[in-house]
PDB file of N, CA and C in Angstrom:
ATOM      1  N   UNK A   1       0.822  -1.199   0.000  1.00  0.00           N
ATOM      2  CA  UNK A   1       0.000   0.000   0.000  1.00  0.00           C
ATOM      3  C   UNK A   1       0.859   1.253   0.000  1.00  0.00           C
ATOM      4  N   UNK A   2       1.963   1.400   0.592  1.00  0.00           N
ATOM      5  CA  UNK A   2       3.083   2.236   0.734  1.00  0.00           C
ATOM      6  C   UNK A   2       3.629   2.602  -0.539  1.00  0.00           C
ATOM      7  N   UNK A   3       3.673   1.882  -1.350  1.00  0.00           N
ATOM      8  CA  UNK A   3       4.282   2.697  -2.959  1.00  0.00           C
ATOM      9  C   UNK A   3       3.556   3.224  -3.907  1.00  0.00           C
ATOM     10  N   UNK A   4       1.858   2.842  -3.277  1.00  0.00           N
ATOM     11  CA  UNK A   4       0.893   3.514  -4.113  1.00  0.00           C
ATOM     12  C   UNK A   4       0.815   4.592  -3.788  1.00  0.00           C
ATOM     13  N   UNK A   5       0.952   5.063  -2.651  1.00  0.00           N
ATOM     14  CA  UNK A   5       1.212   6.578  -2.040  1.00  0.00           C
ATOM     15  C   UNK A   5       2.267   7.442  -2.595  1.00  0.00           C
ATOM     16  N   UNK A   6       3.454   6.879  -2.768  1.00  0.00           N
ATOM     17  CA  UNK A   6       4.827   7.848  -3.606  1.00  0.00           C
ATOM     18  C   UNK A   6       4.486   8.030  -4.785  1.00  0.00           C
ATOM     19  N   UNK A   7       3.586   6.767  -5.537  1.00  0.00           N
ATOM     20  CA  UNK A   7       3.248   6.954  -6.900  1.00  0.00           C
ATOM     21  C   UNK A   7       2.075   8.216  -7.057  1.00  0.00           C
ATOM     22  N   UNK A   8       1.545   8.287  -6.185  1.00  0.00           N
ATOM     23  CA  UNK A   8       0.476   9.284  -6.025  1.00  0.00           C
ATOM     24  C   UNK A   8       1.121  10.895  -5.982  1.00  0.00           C
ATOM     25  N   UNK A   9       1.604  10.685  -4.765  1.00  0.00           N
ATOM     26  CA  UNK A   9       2.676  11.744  -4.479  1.00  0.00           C
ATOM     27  C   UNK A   9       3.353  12.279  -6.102  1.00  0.00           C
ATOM     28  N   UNK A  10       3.858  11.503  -6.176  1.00  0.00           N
ATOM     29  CA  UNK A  10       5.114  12.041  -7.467  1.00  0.00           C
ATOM     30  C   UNK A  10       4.172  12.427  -8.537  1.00  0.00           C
ATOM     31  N   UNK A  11       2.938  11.644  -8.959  1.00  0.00           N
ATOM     32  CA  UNK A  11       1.875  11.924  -9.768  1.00  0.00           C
ATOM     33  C   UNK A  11       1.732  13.627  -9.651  1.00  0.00           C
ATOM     34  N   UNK A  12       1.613  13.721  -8.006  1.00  0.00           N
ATOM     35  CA  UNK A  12       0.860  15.260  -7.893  1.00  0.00           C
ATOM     36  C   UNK A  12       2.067  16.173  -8.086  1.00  0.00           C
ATOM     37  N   UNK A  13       3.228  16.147  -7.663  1.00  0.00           N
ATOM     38  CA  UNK A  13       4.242  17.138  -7.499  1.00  0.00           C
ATOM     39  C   UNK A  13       4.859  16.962  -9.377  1.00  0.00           C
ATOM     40  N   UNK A  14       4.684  16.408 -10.132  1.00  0.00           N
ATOM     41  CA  UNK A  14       4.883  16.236 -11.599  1.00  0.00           C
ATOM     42  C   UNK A  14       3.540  17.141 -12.567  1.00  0.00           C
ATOM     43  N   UNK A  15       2.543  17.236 -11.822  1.00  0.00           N
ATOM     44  CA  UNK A  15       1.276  17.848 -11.977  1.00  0.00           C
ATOM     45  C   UNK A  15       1.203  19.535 -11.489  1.00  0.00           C
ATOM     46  N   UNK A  16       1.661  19.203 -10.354  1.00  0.00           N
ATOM     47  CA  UNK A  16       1.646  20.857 -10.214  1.00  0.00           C
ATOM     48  C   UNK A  16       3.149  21.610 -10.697  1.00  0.00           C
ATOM     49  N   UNK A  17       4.448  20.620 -11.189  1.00  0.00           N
ATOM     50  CA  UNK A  17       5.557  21.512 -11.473  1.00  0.00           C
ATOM     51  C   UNK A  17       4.823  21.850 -13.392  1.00  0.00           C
ATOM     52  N   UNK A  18       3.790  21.307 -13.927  1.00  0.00           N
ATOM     53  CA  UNK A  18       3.561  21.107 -15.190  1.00  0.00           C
ATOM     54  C   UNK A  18       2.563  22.294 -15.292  1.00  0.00           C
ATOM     55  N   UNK A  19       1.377  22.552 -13.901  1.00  0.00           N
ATOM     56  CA  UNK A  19       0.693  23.620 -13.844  1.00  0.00           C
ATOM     57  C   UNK A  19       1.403  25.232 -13.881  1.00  0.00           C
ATOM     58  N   UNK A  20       2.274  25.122 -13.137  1.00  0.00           N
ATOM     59  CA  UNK A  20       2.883  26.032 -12.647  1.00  0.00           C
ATOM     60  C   UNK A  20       4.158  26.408 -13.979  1.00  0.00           C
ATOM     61  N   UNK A  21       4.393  26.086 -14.730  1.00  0.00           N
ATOM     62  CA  UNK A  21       5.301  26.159 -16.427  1.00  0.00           C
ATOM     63  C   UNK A  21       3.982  26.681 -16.981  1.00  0.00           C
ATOM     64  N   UNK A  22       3.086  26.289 -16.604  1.00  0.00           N
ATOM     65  CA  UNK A  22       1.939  26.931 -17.837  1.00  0.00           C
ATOM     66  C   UNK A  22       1.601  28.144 -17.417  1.00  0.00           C
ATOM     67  N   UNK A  23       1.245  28.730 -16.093  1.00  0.00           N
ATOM     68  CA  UNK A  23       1.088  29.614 -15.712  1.00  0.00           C
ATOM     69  C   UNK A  23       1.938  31.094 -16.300  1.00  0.00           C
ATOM     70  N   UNK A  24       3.404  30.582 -15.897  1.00  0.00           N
ATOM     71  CA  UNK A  24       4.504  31.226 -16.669  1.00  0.00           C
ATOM     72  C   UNK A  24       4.946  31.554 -17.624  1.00  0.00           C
ATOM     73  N   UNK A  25       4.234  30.518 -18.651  1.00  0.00           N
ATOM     74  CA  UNK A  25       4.316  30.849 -20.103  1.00  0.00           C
ATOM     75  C   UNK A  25       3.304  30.974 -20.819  1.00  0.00           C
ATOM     76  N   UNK A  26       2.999  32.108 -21.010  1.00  0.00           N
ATOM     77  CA  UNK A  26       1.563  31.990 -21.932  1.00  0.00           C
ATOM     78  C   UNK A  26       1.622  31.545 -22.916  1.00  0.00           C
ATOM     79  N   UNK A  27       2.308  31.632 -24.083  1.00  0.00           N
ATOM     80  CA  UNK A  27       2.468  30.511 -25.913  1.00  0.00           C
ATOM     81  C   UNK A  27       1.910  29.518 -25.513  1.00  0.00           C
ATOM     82  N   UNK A  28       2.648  28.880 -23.848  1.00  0.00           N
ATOM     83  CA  UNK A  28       2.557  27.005 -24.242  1.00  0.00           C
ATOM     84  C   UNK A  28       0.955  26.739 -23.356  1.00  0.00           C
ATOM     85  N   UNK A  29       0.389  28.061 -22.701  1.00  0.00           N
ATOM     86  CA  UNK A  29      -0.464  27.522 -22.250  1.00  0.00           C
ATOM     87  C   UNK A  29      -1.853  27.914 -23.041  1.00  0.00           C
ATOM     88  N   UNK A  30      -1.248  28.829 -23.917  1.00  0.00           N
ATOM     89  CA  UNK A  30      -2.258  29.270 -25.290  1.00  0.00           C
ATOM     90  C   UNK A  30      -2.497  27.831 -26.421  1.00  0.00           C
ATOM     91  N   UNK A  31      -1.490  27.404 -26.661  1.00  0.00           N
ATOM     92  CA  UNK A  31      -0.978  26.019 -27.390  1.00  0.00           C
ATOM     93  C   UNK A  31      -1.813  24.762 -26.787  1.00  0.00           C
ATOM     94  N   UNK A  32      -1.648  24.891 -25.278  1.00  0.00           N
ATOM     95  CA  UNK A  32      -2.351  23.700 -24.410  1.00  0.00           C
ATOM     96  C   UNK A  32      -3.505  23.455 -24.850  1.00  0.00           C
ATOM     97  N   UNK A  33      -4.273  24.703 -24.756  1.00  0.00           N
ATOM     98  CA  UNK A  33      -5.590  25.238 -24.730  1.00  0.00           C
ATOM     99  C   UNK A  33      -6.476  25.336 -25.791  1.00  0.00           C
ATOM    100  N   UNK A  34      -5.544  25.457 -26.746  1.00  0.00           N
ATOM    101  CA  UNK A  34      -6.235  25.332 -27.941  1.00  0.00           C
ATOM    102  C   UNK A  34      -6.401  23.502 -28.403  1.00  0.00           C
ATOM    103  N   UNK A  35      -5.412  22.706 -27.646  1.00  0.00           N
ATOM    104  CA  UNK A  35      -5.469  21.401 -27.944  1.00  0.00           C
ATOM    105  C   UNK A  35      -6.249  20.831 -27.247  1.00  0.00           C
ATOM    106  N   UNK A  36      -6.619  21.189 -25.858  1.00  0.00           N
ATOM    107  CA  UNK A  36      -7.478  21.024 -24.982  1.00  0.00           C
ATOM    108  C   UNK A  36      -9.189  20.286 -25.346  1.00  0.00           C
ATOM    109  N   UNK A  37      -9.171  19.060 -25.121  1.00  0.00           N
ATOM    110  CA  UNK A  37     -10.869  18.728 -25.147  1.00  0.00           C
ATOM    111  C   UNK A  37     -11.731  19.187 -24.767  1.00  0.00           C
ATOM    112  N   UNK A  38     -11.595  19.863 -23.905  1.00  0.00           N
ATOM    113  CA  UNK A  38     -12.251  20.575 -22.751  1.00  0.00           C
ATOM    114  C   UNK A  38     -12.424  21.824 -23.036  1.00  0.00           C
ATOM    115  N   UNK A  39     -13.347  22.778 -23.478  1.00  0.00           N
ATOM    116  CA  UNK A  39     -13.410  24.304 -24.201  1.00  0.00           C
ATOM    117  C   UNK A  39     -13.219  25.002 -23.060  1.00  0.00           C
ATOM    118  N   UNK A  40     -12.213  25.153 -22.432  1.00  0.00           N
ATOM    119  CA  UNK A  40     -11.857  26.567 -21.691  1.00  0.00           C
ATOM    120  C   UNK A  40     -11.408  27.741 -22.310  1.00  0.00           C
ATOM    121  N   UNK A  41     -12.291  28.405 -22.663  1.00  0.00           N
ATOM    122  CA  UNK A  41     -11.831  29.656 -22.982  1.00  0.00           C
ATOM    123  C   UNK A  41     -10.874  30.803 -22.315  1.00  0.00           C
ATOM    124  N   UNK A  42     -11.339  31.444 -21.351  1.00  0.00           N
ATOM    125  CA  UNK A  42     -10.440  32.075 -20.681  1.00  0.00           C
ATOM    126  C   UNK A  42     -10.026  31.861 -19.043  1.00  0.00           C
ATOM    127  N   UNK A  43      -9.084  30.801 -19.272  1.00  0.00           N
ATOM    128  CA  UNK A  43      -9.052  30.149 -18.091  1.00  0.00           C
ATOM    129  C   UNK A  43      -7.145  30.779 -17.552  1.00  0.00           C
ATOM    130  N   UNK A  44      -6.987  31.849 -16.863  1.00  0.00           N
ATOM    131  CA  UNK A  44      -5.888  32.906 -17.006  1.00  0.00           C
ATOM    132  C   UNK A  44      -4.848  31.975 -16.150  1.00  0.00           C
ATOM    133  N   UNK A  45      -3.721  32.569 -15.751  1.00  0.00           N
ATOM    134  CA  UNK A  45      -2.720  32.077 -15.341  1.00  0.00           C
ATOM    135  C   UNK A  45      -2.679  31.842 -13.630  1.00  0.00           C
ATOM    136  N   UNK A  46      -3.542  33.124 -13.171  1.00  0.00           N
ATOM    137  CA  UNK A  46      -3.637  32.223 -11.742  1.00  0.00           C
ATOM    138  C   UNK A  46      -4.309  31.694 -11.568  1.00  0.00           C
ATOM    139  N   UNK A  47      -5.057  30.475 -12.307  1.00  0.00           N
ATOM    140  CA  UNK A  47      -6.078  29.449 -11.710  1.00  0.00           C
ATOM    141  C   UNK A  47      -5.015  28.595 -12.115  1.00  0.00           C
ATOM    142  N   UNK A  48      -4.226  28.703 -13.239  1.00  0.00           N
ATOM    143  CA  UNK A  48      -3.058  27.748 -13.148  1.00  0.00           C
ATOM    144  C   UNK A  48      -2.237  27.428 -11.871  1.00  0.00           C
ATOM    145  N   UNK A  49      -1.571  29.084 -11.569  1.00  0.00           N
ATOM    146  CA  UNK A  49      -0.574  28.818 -10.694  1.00  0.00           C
ATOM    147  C   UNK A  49      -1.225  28.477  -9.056  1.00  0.00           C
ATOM    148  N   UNK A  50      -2.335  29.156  -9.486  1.00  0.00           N
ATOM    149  CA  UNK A  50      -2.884  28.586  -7.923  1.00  0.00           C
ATOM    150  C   UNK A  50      -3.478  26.593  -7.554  1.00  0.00           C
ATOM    151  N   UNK A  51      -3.806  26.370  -9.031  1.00  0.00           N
ATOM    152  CA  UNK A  51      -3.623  24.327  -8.877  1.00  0.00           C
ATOM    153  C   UNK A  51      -2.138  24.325  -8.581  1.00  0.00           C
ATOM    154  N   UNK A  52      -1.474  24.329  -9.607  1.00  0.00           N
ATOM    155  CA  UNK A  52       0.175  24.253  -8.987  1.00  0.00           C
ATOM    156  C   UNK A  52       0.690  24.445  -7.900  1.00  0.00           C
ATOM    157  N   UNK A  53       0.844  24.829  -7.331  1.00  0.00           N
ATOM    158  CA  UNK A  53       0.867  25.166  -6.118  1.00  0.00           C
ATOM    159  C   UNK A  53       0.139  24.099  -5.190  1.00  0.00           C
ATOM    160  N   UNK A  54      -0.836  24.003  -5.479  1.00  0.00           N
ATOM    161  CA  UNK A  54      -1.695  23.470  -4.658  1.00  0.00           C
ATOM    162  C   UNK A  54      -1.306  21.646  -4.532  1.00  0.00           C
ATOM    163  N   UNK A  55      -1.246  21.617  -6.168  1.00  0.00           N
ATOM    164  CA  UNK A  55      -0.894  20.123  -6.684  1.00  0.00           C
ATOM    165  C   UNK A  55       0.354  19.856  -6.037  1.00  0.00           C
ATOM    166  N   UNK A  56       1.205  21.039  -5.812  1.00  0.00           N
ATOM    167  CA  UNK A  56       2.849  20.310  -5.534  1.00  0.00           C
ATOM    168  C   UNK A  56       2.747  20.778  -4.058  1.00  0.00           C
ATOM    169  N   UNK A  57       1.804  21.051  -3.524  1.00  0.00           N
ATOM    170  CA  UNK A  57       2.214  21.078  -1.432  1.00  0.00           C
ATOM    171  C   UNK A  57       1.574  20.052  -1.007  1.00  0.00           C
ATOM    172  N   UNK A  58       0.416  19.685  -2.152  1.00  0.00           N
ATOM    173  CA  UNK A  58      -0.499  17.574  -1.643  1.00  0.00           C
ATOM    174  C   UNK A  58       0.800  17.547  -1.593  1.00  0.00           C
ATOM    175  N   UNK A  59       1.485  16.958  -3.012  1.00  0.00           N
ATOM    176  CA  UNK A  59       2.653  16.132  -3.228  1.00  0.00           C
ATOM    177  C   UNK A  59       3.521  16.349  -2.039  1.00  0.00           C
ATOM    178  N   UNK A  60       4.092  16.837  -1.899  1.00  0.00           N
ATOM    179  CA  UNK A  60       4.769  17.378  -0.483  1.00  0.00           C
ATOM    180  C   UNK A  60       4.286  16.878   0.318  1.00  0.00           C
ATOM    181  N   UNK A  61       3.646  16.897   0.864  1.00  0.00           N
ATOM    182  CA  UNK A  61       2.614  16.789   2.196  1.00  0.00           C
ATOM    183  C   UNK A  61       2.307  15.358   2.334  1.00  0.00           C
ATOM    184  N   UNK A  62       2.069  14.342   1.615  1.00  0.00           N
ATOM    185  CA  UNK A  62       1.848  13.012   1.217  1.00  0.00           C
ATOM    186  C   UNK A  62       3.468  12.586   1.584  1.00  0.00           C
ATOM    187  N   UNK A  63       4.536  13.332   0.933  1.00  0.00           N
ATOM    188  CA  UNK A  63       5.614  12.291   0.949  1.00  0.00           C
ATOM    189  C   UNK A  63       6.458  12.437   2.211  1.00  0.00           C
ATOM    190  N   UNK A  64       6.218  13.442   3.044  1.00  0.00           N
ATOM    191  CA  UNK A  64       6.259  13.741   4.358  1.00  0.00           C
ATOM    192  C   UNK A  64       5.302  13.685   5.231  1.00  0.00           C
ATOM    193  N   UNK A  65       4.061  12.899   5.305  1.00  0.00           N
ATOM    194  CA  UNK A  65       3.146  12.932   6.200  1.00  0.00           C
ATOM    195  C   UNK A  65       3.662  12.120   7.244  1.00  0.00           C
ATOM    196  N   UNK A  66       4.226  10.673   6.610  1.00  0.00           N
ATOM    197  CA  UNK A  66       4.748   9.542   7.963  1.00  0.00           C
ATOM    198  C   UNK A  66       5.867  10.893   9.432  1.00  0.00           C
ATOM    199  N   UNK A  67       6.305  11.401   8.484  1.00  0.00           N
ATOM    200  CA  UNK A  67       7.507  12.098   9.341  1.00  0.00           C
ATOM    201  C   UNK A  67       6.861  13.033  10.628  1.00  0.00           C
ATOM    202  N   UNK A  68       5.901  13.304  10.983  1.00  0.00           N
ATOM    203  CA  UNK A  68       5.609  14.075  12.111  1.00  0.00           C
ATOM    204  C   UNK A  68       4.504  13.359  12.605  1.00  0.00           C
ATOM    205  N   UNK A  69       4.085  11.884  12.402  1.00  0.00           N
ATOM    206  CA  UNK A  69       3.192  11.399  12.750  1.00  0.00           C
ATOM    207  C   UNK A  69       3.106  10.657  13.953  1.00  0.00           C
TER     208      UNK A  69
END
């Protein structure tokens, strides 16, 4: 059960370092977006950077939870 958790973990902190590049670059997140299945039209850079963020302190937080427990 223990490595499904790092896999999770690394899932999220690979997710939010990927949110957080898009945020920063508008071309690639204009590019994303237009490839996108999903019709988001104007979906701006801090709803990006604020998942990112968010995605990579789970990740964090998951791979350090045993440690203060």
């Amino acid at each position: 059960m223990s490595i499904w958790k790092y896999i999770f973990a690394a899932a999220l902190i690979i997710i939010g370092v990927f949110e957080i590049v898009l945020a920063l670059h508008g071309n690639l997140r204009e590019a994303v977006m237009q490839t996108s299945p999903i019709p988001l039209k104007q979906l701006g850079s801090a709803a990006f950077l604020l998942a990112g963020i968010s995605a990579l302190v789970m990740g964090i937080g998951i791979f350090f939870f045993d440690l203060f427990g």
